[in-house]
C-alpha atoms as a PDB file:
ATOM      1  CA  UNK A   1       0.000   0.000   0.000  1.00  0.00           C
ATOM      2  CA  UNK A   2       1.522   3.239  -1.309  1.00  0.00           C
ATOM      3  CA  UNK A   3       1.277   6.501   0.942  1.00  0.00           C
ATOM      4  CA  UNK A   4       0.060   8.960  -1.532  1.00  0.00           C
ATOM      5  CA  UNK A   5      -0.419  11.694   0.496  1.00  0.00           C
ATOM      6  CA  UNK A   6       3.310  12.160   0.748  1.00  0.00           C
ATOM      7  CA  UNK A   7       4.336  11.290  -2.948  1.00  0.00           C
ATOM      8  CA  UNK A   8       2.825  12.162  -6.123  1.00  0.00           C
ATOM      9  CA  UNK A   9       4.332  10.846  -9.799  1.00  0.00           C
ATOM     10  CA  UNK A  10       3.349  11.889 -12.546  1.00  0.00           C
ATOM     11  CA  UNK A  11       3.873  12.355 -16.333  1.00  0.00           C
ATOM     12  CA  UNK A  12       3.647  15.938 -17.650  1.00  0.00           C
ATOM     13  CA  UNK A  13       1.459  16.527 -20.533  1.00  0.00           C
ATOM     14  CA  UNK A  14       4.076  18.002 -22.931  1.00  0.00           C
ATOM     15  CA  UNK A  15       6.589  14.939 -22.211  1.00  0.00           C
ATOM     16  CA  UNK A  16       6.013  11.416 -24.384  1.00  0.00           C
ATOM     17  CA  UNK A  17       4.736   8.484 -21.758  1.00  0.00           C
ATOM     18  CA  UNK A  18       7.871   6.889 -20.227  1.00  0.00           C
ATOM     19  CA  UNK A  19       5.828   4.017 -18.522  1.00  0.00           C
ATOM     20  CA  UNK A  20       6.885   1.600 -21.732  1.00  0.00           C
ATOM     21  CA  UNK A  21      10.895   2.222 -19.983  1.00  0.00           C
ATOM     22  CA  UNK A  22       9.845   1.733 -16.342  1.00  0.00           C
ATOM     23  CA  UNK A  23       9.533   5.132 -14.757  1.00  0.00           C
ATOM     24  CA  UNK A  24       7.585   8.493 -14.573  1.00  0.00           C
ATOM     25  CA  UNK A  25       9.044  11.689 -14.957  1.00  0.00           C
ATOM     26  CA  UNK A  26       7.816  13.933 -12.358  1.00  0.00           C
ATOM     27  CA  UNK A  27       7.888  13.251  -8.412  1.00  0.00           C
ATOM     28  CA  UNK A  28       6.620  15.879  -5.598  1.00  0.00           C
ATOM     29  CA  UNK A  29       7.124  14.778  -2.399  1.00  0.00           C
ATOM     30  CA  UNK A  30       4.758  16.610   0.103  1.00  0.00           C
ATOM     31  CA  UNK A  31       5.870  18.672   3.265  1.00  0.00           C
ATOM     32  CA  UNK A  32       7.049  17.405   6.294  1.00  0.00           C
ATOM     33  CA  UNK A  33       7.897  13.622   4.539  1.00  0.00           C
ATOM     34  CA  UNK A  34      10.165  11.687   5.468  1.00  0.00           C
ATOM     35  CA  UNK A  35      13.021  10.219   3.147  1.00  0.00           C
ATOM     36  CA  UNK A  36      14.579   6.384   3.044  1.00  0.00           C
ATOM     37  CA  UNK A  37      17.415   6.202   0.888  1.00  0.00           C
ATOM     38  CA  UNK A  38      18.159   2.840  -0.252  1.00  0.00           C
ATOM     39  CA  UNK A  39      22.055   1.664  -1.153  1.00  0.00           C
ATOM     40  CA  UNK A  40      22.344   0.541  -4.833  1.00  0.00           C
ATOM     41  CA  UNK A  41      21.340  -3.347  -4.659  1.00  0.00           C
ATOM     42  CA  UNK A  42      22.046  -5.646  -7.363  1.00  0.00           C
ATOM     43  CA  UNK A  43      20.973  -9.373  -8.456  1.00  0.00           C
ATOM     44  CA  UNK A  44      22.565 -11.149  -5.856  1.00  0.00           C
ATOM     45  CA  UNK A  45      20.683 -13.367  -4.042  1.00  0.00           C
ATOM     46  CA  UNK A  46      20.906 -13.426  -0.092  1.00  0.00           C
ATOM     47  CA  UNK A  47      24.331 -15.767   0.120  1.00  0.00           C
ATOM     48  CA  UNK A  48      25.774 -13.237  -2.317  1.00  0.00           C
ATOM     49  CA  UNK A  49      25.441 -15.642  -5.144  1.00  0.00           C
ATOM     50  CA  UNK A  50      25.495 -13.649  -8.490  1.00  0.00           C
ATOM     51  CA  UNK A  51      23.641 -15.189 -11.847  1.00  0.00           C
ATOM     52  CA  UNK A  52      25.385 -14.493 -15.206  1.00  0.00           C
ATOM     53  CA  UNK A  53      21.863 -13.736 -16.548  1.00  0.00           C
ATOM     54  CA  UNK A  54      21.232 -10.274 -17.120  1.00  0.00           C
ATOM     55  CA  UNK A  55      17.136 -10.538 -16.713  1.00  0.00           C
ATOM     56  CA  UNK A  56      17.872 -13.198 -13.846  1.00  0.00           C
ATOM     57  CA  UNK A  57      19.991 -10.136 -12.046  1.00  0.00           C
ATOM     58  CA  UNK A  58      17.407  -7.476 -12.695  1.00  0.00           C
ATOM     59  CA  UNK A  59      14.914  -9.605 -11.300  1.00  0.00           C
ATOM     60  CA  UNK A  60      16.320 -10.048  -8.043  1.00  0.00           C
ATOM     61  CA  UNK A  61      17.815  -6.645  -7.444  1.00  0.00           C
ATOM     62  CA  UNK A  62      14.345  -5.712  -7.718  1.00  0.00           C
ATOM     63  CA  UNK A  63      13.346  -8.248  -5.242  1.00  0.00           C
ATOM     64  CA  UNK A  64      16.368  -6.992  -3.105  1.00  0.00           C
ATOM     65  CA  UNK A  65      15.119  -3.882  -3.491  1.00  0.00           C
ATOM     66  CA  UNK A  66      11.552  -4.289  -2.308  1.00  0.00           C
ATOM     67  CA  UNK A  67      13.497  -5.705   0.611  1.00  0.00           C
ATOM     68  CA  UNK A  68      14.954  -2.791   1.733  1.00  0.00           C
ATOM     69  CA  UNK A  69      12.028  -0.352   1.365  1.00  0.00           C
ATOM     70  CA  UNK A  70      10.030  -3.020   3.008  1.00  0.00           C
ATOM     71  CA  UNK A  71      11.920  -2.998   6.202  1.00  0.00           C
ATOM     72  CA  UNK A  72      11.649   0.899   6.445  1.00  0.00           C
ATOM     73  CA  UNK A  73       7.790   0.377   6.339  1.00  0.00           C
ATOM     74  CA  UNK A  74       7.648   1.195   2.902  1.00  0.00           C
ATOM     75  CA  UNK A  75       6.638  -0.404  -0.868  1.00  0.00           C
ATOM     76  CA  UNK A  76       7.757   0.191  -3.841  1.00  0.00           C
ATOM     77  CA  UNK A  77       5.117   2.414  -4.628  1.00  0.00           C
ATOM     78  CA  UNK A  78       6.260   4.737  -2.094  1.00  0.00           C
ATOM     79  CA  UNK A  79       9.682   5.064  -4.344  1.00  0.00           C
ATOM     80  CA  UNK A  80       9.830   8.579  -5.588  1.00  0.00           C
ATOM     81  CA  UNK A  81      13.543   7.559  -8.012  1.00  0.00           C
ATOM     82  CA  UNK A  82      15.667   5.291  -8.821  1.00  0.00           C
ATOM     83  CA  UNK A  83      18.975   5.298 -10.184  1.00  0.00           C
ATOM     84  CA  UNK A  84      19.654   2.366 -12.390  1.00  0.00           C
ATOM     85  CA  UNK A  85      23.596   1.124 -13.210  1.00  0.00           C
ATOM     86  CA  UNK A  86      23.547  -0.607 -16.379  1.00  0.00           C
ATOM     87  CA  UNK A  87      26.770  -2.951 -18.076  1.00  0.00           C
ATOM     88  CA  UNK A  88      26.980  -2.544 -21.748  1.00  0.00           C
ATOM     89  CA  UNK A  89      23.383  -0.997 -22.058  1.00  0.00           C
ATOM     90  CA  UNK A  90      22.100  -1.711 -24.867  1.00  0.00           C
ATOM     91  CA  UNK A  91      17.937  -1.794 -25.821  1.00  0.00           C
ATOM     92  CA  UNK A  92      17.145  -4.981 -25.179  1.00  0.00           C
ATOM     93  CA  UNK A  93      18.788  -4.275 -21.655  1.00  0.00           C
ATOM     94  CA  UNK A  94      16.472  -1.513 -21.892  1.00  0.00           C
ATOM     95  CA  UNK A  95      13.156  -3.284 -22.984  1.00  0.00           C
ATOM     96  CA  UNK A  96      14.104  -6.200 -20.387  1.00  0.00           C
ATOM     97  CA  UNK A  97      14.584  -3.303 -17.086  1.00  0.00           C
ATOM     98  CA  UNK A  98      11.363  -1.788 -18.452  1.00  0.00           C
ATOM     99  CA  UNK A  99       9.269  -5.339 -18.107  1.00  0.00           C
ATOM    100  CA  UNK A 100      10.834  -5.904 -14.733  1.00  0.00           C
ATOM    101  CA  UNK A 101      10.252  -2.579 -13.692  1.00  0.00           C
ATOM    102  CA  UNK A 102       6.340  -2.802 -14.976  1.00  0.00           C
ATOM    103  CA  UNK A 103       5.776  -6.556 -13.378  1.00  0.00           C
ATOM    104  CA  UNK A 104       7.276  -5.331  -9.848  1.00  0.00           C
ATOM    105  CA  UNK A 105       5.383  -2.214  -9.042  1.00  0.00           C
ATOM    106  CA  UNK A 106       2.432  -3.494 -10.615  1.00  0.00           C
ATOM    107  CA  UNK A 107      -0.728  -1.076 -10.339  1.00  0.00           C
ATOM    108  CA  UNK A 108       1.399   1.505  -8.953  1.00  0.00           C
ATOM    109  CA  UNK A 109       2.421   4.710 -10.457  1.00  0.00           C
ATOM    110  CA  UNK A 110       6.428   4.119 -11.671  1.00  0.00           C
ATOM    111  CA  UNK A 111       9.060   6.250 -10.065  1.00  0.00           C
ATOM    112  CA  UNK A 112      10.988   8.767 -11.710  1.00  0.00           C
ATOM    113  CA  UNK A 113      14.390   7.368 -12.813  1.00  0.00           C
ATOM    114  CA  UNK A 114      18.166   7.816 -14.452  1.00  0.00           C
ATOM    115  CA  UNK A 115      19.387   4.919 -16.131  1.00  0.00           C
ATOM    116  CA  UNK A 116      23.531   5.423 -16.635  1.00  0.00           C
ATOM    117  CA  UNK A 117      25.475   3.148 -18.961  1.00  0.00           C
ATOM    118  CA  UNK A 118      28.982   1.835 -16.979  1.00  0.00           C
ATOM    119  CA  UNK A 119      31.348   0.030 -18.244  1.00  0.00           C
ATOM    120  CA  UNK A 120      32.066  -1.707 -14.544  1.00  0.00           C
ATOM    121  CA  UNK A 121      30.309  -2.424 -11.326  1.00  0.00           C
ATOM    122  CA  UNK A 122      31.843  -3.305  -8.020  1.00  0.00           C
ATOM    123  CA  UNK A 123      31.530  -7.197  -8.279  1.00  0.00           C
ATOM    124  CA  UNK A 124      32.754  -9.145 -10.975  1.00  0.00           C
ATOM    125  CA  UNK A 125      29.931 -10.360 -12.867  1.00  0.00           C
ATOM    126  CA  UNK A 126      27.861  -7.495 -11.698  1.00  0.00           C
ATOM    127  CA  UNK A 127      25.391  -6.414 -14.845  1.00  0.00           C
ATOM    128  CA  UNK A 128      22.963  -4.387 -13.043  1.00  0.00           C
ATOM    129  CA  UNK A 129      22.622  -2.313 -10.198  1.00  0.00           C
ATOM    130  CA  UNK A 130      19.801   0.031  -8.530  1.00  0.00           C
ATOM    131  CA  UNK A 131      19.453   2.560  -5.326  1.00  0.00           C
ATOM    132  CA  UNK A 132      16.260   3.927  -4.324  1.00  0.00           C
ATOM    133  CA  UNK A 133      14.596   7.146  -2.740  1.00  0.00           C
ATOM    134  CA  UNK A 134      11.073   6.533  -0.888  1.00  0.00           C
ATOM    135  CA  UNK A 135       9.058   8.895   0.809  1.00  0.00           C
ATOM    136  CA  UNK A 136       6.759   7.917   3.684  1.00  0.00           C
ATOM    137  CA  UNK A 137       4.712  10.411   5.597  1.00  0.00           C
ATOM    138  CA  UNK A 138       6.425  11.838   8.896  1.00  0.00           C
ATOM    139  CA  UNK A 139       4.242   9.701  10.997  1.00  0.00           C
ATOM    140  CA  UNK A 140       5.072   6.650   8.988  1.00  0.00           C
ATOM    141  CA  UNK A 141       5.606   4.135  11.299  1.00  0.00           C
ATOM    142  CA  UNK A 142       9.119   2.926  11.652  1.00  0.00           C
ATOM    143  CA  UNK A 143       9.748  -0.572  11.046  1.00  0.00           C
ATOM    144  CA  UNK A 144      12.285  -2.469  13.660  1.00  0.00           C
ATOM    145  CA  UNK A 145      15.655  -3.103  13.082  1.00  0.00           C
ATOM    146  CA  UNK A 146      17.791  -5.577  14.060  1.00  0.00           C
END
């Protein structure tokens, strides 16, 4: 369940429809919101194994991803933008992030986001990497941490 009263995305009329690449291109985050910044995750599962398969990786950095925001209390509809790292991009990487993108946040409106070609990322193997802002409202419960 998204928090809409803290986050609104939107598209612009003016600006083509991004939602076929996975994102939106406007996000206002409302007054007195508060801000969880998620570390850029990438397709490892949780023993650190990392698949050769490019889809395979997006897939579960997305996964990782819903993770994270889900142990501030938050979904991934409550993601205002993502950054997206991206090995040799090419665009079927592009049409492959955008499916992945669509299938995990589902009904809800798609975050804004900057997809940058590298040539690298820190792990060996490593195709694809993401990091996060979400917005929650201020009295947003706080999940526990460990």
């Amino acid at each position: 369940m998204s928090h809409d009263d803290a986050l609104t995305l939107s598209n612009p009329e003016g600006l083509y429809d991004p939602s076929e690449n996975g994102y939106s291109h406007l996000a206002q985050v409302a007054p007195n919101s508060r801000l969880i910044l998620v570390a850029g995750q990438g397709g490892e599962n949780v023993h650190g194994e990392l698949p050769a398969d490019f889809h395979l990786q997006v897939r579960w950095a997305l996964a990782n991803l819903k993770v994270a925001v889900n142990a501030a209390g938050a979904e991934l509809g409550d993601v205002a933008k993502l950054t997206t790292l991206i090995v040799d991009h090419d665009e079927d990487k592009l049409a492959i992030l955008g499916e992945e993108l669509k299938a995990a946040w589902g009904d809800a409106a798609l975050p804004t986001q900057t997809l940058i070609p590298v040539p690298r990322l820190a792990l060996e193997g490593m195709l694809f990497e993401v990091e996060a802002l979400a917005v929650l409202p201020q009295d947003a419960t706080m999940a526990e941490t460990l």
